[in-house]
PDB file of N, CA and C in Angstrom:
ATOM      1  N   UNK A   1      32.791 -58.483  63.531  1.00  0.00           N
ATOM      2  CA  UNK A   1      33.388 -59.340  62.544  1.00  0.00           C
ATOM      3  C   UNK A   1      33.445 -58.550  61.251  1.00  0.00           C
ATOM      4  N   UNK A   2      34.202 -58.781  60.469  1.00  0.00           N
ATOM      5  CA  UNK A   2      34.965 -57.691  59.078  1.00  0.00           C
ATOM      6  C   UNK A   2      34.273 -58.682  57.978  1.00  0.00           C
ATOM      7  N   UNK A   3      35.092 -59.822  58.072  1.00  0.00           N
ATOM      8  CA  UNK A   3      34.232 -60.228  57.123  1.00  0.00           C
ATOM      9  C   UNK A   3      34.072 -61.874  57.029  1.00  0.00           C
ATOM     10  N   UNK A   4      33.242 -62.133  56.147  1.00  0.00           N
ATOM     11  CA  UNK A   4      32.920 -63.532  56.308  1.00  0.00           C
ATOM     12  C   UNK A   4      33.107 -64.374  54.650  1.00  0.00           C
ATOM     13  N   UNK A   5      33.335 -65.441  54.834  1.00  0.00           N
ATOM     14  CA  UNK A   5      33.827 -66.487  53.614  1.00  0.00           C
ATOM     15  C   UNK A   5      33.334 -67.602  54.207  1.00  0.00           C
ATOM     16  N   UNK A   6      32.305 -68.412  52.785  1.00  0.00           N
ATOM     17  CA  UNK A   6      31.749 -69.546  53.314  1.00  0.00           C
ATOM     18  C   UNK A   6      32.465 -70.336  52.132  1.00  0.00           C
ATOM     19  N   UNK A   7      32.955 -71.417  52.785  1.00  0.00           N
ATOM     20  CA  UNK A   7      33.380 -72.595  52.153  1.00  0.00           C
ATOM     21  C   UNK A   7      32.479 -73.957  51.982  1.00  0.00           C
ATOM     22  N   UNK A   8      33.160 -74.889  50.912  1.00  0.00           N
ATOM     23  CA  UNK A   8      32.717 -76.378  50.809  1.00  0.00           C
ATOM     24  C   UNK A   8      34.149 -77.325  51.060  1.00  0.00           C
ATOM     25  N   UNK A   9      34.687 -78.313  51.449  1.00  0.00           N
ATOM     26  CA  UNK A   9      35.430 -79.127  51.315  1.00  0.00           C
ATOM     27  C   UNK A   9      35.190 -80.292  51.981  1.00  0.00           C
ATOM     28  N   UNK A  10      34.748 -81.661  51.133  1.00  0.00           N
ATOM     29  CA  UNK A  10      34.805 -82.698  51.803  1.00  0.00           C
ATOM     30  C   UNK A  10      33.222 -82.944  52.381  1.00  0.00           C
ATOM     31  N   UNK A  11      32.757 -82.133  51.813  1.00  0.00           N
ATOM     32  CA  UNK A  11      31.158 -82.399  52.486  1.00  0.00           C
ATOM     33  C   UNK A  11      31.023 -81.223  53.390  1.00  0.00           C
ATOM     34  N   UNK A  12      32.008 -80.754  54.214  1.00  0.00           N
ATOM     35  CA  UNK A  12      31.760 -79.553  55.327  1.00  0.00           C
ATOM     36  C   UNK A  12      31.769 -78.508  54.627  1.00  0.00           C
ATOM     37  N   UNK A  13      30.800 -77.434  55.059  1.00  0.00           N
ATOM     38  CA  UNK A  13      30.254 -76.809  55.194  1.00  0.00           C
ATOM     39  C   UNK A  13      30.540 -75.574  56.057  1.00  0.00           C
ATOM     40  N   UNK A  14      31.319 -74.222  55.741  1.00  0.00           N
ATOM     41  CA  UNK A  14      31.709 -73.467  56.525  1.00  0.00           C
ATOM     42  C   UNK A  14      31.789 -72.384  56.106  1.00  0.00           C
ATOM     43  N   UNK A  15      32.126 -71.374  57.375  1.00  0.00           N
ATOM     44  CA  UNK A  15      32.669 -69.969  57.315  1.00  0.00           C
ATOM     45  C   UNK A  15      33.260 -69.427  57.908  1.00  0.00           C
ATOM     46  N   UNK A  16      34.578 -68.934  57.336  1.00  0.00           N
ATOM     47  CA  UNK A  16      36.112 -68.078  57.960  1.00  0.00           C
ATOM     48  C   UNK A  16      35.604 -66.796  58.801  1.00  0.00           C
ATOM     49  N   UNK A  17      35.846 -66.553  59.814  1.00  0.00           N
ATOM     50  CA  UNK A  17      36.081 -65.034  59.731  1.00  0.00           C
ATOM     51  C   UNK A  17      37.418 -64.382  60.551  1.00  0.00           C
ATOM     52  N   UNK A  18      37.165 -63.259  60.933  1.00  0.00           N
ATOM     53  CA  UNK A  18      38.012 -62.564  61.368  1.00  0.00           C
ATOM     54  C   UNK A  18      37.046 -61.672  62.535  1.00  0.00           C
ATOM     55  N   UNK A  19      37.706 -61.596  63.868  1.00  0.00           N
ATOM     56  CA  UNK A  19      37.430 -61.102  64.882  1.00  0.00           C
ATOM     57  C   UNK A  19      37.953 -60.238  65.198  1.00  0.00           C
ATOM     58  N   UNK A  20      37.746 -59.039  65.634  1.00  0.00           N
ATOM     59  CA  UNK A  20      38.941 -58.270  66.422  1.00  0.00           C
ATOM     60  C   UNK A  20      38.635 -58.462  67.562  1.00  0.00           C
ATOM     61  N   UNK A  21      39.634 -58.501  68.298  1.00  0.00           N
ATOM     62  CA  UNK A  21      39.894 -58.401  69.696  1.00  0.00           C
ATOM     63  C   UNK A  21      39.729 -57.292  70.447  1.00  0.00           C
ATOM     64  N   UNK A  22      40.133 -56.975  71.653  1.00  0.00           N
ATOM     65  CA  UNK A  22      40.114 -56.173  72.442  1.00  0.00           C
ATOM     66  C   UNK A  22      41.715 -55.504  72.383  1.00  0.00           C
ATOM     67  N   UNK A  23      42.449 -56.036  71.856  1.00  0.00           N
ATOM     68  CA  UNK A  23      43.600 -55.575  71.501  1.00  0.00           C
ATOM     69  C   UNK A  23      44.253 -55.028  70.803  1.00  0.00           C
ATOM     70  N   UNK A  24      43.052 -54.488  69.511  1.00  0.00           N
ATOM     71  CA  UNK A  24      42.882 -54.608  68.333  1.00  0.00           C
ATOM     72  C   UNK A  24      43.185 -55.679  67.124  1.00  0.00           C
ATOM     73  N   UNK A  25      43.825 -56.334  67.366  1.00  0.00           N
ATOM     74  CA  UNK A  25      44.298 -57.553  66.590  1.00  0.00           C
ATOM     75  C   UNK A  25      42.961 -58.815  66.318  1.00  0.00           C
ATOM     76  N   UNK A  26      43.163 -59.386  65.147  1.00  0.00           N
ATOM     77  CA  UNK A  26      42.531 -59.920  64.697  1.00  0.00           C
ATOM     78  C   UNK A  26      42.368 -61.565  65.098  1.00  0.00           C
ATOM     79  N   UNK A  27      41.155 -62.225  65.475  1.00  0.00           N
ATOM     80  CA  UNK A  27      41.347 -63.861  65.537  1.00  0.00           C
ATOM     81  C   UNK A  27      40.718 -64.502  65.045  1.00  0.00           C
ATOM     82  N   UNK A  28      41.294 -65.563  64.100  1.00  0.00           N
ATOM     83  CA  UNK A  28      40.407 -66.419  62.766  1.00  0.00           C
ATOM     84  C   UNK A  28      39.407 -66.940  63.607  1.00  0.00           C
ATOM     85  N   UNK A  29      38.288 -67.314  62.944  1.00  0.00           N
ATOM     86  CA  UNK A  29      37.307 -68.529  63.663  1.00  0.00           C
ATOM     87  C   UNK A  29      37.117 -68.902  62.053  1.00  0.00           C
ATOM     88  N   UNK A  30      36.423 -70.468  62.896  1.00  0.00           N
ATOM     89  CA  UNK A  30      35.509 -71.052  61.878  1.00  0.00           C
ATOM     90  C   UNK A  30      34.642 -71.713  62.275  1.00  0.00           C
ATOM     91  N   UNK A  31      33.579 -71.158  61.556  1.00  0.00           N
ATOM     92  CA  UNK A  31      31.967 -71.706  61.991  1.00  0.00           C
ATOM     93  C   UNK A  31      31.183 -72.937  60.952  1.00  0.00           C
ATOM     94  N   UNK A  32      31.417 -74.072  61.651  1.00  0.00           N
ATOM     95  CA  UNK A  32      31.202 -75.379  60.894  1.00  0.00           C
ATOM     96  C   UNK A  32      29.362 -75.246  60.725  1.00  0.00           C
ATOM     97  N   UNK A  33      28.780 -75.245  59.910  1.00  0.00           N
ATOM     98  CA  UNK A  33      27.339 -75.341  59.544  1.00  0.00           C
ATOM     99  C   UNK A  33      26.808 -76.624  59.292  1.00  0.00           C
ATOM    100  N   UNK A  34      27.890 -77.402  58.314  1.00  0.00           N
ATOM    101  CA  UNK A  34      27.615 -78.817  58.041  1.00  0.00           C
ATOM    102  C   UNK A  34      28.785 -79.782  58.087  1.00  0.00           C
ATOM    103  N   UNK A  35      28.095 -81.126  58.832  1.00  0.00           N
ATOM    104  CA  UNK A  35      29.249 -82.066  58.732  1.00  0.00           C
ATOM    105  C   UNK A  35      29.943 -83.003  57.460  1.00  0.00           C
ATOM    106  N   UNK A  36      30.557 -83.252  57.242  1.00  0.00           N
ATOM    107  CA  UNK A  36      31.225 -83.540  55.818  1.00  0.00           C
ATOM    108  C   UNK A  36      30.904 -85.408  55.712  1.00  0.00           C
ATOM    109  N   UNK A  37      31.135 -85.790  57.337  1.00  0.00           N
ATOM    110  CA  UNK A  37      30.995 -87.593  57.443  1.00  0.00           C
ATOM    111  C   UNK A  37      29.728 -87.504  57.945  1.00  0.00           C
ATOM    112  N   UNK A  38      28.677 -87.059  58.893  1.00  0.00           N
ATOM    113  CA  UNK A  38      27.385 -87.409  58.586  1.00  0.00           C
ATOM    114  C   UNK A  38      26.652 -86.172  57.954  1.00  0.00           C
ATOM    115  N   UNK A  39      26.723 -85.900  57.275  1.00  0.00           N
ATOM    116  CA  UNK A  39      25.834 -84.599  56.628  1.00  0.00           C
ATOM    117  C   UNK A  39      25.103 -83.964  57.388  1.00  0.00           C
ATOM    118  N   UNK A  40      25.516 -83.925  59.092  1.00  0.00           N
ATOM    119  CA  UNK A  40      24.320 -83.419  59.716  1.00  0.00           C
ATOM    120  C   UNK A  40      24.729 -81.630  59.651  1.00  0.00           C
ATOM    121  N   UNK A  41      23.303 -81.571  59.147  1.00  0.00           N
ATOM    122  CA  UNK A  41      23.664 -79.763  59.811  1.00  0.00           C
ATOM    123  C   UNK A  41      23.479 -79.305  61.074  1.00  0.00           C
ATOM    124  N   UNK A  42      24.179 -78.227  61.625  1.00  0.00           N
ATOM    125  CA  UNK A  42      23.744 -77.611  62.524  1.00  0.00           C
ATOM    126  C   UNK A  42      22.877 -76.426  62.183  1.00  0.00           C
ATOM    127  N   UNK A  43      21.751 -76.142  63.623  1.00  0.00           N
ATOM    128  CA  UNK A  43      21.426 -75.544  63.745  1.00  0.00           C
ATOM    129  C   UNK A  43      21.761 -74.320  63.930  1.00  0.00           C
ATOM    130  N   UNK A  44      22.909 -74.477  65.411  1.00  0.00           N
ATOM    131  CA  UNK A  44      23.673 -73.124  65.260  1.00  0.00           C
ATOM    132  C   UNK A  44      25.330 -73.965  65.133  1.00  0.00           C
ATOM    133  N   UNK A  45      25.874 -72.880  63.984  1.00  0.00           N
ATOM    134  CA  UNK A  45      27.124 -73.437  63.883  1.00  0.00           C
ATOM    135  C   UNK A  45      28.185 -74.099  65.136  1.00  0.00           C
ATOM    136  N   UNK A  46      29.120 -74.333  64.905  1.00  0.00           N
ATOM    137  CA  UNK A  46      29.916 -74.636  65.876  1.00  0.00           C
ATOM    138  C   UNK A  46      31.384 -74.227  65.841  1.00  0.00           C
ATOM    139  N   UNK A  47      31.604 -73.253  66.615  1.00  0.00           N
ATOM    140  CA  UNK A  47      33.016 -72.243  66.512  1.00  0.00           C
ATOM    141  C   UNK A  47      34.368 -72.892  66.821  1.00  0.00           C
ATOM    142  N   UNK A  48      34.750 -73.468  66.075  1.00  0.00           N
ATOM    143  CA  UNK A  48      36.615 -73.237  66.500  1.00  0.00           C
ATOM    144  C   UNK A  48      37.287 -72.117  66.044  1.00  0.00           C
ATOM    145  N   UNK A  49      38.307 -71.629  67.325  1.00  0.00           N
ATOM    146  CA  UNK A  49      39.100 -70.474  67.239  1.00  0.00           C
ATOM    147  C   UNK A  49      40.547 -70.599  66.673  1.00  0.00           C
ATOM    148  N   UNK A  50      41.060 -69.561  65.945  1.00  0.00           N
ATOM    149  CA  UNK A  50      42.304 -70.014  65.669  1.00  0.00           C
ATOM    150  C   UNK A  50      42.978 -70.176  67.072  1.00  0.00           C
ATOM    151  N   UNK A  51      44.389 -70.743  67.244  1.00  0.00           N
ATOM    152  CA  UNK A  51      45.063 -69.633  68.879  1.00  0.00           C
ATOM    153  C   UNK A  51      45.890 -68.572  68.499  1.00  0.00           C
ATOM    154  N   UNK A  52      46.460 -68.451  66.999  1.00  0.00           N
ATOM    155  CA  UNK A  52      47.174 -67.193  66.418  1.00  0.00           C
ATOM    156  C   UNK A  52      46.225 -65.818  66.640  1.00  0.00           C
ATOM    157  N   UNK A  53      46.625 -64.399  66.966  1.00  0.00           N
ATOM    158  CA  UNK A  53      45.618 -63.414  66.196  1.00  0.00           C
ATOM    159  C   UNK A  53      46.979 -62.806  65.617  1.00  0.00           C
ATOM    160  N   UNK A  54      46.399 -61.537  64.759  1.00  0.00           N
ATOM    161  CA  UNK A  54      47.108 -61.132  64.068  1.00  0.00           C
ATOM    162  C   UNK A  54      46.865 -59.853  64.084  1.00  0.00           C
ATOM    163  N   UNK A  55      47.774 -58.946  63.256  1.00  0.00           N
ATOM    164  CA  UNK A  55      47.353 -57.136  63.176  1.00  0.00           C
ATOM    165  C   UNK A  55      46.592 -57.181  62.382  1.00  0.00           C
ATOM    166  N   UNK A  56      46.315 -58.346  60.927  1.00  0.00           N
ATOM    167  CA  UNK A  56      45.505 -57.507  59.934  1.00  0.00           C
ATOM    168  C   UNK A  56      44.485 -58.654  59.641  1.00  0.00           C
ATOM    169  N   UNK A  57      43.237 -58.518  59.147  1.00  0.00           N
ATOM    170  CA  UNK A  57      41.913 -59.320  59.311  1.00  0.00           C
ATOM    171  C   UNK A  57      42.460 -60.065  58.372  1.00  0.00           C
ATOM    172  N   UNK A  58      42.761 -59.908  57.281  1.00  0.00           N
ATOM    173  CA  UNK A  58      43.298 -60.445  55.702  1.00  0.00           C
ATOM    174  C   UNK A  58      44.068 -61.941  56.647  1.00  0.00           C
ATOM    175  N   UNK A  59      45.007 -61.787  56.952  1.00  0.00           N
ATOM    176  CA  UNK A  59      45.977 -62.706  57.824  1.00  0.00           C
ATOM    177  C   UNK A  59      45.352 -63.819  58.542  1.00  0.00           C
ATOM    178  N   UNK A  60      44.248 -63.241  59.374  1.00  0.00           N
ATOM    179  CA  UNK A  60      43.567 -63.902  60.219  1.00  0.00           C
ATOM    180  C   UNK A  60      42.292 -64.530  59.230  1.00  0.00           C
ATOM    181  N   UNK A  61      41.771 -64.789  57.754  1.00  0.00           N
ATOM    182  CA  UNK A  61      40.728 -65.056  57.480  1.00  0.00           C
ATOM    183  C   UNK A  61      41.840 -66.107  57.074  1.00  0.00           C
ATOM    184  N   UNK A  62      43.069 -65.980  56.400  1.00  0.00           N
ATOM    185  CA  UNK A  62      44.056 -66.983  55.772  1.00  0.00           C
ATOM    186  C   UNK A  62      44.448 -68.055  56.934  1.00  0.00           C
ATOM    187  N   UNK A  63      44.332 -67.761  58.196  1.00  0.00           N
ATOM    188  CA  UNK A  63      45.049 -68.576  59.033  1.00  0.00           C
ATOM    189  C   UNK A  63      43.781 -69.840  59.164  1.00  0.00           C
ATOM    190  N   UNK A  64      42.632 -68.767  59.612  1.00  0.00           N
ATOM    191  CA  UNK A  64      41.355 -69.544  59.732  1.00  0.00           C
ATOM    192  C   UNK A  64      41.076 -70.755  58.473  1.00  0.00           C
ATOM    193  N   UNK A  65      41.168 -70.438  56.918  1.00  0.00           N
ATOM    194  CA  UNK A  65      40.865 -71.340  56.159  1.00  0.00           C
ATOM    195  C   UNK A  65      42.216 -72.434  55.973  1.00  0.00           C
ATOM    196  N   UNK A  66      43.260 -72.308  56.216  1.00  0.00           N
ATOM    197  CA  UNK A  66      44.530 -72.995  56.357  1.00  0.00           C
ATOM    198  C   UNK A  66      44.031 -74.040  57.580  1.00  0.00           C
ATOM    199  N   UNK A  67      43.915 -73.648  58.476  1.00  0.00           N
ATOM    200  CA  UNK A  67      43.500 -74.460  59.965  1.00  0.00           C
ATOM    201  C   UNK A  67      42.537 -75.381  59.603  1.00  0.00           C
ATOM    202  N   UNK A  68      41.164 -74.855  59.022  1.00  0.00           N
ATOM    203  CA  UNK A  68      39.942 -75.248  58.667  1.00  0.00           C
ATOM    204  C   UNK A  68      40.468 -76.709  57.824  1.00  0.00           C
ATOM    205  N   UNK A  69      40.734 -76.556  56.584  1.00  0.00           N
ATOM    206  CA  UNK A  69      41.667 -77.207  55.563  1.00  0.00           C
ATOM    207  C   UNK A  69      42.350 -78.314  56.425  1.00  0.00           C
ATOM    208  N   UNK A  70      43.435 -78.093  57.474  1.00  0.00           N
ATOM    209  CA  UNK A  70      44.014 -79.300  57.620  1.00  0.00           C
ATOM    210  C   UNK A  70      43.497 -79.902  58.710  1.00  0.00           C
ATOM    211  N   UNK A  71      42.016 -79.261  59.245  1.00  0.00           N
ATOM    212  CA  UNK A  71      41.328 -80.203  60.118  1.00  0.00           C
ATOM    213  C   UNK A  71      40.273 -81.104  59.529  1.00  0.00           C
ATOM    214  N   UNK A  72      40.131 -80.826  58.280  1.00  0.00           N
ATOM    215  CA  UNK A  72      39.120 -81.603  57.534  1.00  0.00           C
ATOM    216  C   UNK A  72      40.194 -82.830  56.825  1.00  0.00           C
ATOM    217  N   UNK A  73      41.095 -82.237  56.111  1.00  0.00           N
ATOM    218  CA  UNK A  73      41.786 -83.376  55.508  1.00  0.00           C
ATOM    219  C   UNK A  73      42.617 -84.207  56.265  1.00  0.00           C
ATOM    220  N   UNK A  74      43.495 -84.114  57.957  1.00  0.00           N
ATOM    221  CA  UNK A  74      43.936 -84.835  58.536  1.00  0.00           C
ATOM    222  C   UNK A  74      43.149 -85.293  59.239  1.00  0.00           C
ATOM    223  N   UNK A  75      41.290 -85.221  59.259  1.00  0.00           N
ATOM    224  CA  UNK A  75      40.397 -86.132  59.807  1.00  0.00           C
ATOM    225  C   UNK A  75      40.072 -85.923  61.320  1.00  0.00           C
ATOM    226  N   UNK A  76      40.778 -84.919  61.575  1.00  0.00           N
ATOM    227  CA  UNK A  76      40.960 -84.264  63.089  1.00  0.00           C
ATOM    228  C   UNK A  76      39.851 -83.634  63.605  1.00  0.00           C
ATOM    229  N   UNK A  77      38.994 -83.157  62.489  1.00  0.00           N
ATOM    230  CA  UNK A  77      37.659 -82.394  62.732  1.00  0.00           C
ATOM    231  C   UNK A  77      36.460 -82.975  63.167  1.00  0.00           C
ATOM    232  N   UNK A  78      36.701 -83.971  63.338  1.00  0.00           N
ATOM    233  CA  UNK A  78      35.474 -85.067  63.687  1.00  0.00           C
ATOM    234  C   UNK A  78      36.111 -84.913  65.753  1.00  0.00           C
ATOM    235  N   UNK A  79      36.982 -84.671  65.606  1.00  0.00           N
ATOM    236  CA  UNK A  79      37.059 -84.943  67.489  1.00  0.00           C
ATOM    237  C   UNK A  79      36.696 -83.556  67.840  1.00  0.00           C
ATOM    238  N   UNK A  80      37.097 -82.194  66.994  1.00  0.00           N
ATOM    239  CA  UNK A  80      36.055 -80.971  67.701  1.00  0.00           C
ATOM    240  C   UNK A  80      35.006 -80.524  67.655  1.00  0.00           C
ATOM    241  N   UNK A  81      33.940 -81.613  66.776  1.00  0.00           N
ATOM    242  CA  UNK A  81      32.481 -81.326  66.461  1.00  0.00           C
ATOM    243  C   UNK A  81      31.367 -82.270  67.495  1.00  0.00           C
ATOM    244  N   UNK A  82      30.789 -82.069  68.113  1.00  0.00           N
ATOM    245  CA  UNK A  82      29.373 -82.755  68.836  1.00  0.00           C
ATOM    246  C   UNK A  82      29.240 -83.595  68.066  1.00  0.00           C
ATOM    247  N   UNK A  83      29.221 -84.856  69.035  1.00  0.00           N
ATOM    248  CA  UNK A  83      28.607 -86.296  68.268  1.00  0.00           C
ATOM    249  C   UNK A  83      27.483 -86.713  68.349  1.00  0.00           C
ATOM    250  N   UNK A  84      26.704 -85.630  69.273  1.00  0.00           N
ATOM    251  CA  UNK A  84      25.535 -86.257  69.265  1.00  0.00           C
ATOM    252  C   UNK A  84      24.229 -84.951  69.097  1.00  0.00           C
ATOM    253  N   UNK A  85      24.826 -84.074  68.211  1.00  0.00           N
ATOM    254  CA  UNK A  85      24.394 -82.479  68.302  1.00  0.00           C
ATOM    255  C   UNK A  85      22.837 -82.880  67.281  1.00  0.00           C
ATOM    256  N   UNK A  86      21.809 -82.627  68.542  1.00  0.00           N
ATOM    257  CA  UNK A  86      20.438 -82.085  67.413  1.00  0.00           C
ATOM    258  C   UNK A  86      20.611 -81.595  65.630  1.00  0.00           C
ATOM    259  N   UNK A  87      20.161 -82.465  65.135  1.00  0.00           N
ATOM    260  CA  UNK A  87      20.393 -81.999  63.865  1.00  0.00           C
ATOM    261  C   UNK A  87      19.147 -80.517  63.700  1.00  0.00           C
ATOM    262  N   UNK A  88      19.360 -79.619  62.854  1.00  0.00           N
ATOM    263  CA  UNK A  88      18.586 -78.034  62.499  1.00  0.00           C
ATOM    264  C   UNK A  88      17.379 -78.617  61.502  1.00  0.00           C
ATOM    265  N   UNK A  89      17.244 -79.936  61.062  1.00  0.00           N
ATOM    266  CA  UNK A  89      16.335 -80.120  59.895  1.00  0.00           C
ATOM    267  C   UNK A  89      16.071 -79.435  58.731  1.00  0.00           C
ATOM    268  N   UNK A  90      16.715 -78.237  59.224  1.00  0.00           N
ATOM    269  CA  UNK A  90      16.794 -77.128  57.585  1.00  0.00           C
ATOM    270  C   UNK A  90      17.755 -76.931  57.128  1.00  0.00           C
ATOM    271  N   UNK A  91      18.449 -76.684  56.132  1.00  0.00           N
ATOM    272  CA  UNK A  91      19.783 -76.465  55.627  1.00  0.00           C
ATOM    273  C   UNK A  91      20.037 -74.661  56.284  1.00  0.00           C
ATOM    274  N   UNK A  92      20.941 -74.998  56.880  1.00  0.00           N
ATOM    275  CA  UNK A  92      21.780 -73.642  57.582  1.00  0.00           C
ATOM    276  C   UNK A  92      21.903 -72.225  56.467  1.00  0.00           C
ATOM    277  N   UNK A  93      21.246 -71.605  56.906  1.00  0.00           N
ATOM    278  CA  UNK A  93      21.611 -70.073  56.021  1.00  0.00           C
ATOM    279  C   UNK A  93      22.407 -69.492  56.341  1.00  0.00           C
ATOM    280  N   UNK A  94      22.825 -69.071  57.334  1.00  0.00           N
ATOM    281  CA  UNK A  94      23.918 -68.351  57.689  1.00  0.00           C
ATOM    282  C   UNK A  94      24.799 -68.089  59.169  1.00  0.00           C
ATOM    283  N   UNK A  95      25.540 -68.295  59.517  1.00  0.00           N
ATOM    284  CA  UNK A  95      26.343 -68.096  60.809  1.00  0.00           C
ATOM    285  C   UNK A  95      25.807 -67.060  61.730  1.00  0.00           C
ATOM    286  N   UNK A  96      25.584 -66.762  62.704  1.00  0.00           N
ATOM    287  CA  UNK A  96      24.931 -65.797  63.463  1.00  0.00           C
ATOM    288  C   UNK A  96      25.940 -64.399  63.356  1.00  0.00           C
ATOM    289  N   UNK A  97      25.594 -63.097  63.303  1.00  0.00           N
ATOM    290  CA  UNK A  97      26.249 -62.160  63.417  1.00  0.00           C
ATOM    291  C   UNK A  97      27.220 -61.772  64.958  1.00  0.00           C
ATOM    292  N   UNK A  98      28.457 -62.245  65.166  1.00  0.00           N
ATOM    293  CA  UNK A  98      29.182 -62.413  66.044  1.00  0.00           C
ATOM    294  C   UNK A  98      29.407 -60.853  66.254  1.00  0.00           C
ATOM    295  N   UNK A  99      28.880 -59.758  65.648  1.00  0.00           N
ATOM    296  CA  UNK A  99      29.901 -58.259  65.709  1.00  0.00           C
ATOM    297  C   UNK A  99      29.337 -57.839  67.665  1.00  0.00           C
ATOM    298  N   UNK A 100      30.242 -57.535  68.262  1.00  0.00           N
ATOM    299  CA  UNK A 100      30.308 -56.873  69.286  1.00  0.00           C
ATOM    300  C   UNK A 100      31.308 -57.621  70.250  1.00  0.00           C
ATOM    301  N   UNK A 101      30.834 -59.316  70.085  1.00  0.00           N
ATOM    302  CA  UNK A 101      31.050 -60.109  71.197  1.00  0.00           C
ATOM    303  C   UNK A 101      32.616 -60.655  70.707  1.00  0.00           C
TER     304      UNK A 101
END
């Protein structure tokens, strides 16, 4: 992973990144830490993938926070998060280091 951007919107709690592939091309994720409607944190984040990749990481961190953005504000993000996910009891420090995989 190249690089990472943690966001706030709406109560959630996140971070963009950029993957390369095996193709070399790049694929957004975003790793939800906290929920925005029950404040629960996770323990270990929870990954949605973009389905775009791209040639350049820059592209792919923009696609990721664009996606992120209209899954929080069209309310859509509540159907790809665990409804019944162990809450972490600690406030989340940081996304796990994804580099290799």
């Amino acid at each position: 992973m190249d690089q990472l951007q943690k966001h706030q919107i709406s109560g959630y709690e996140f971070h963009v990144a950029g993957a390369l592939e095996k193709d070399g091309r790049y694929r957004g994720m975003i790793l939800i830490s906290k929920r925005g409607d029950t404040l629960q944190v996770y323990a270990k984040p929870v990954l949605i993938e973009t389905s775009s990749s791209f040639k350049s990481v820059h592209a792919a961190l923009i696609e990721a926070s664009a996606y992120a953005q209209e899954l929080i504000y069209s309310g859509a993000i509540t159907a790809l998060l665990p409804a019944d996910a162990p809450a972490g009891g600690k406030q989340a420090q940081q996304p796990p280091d994804l580099v290799g995989n």
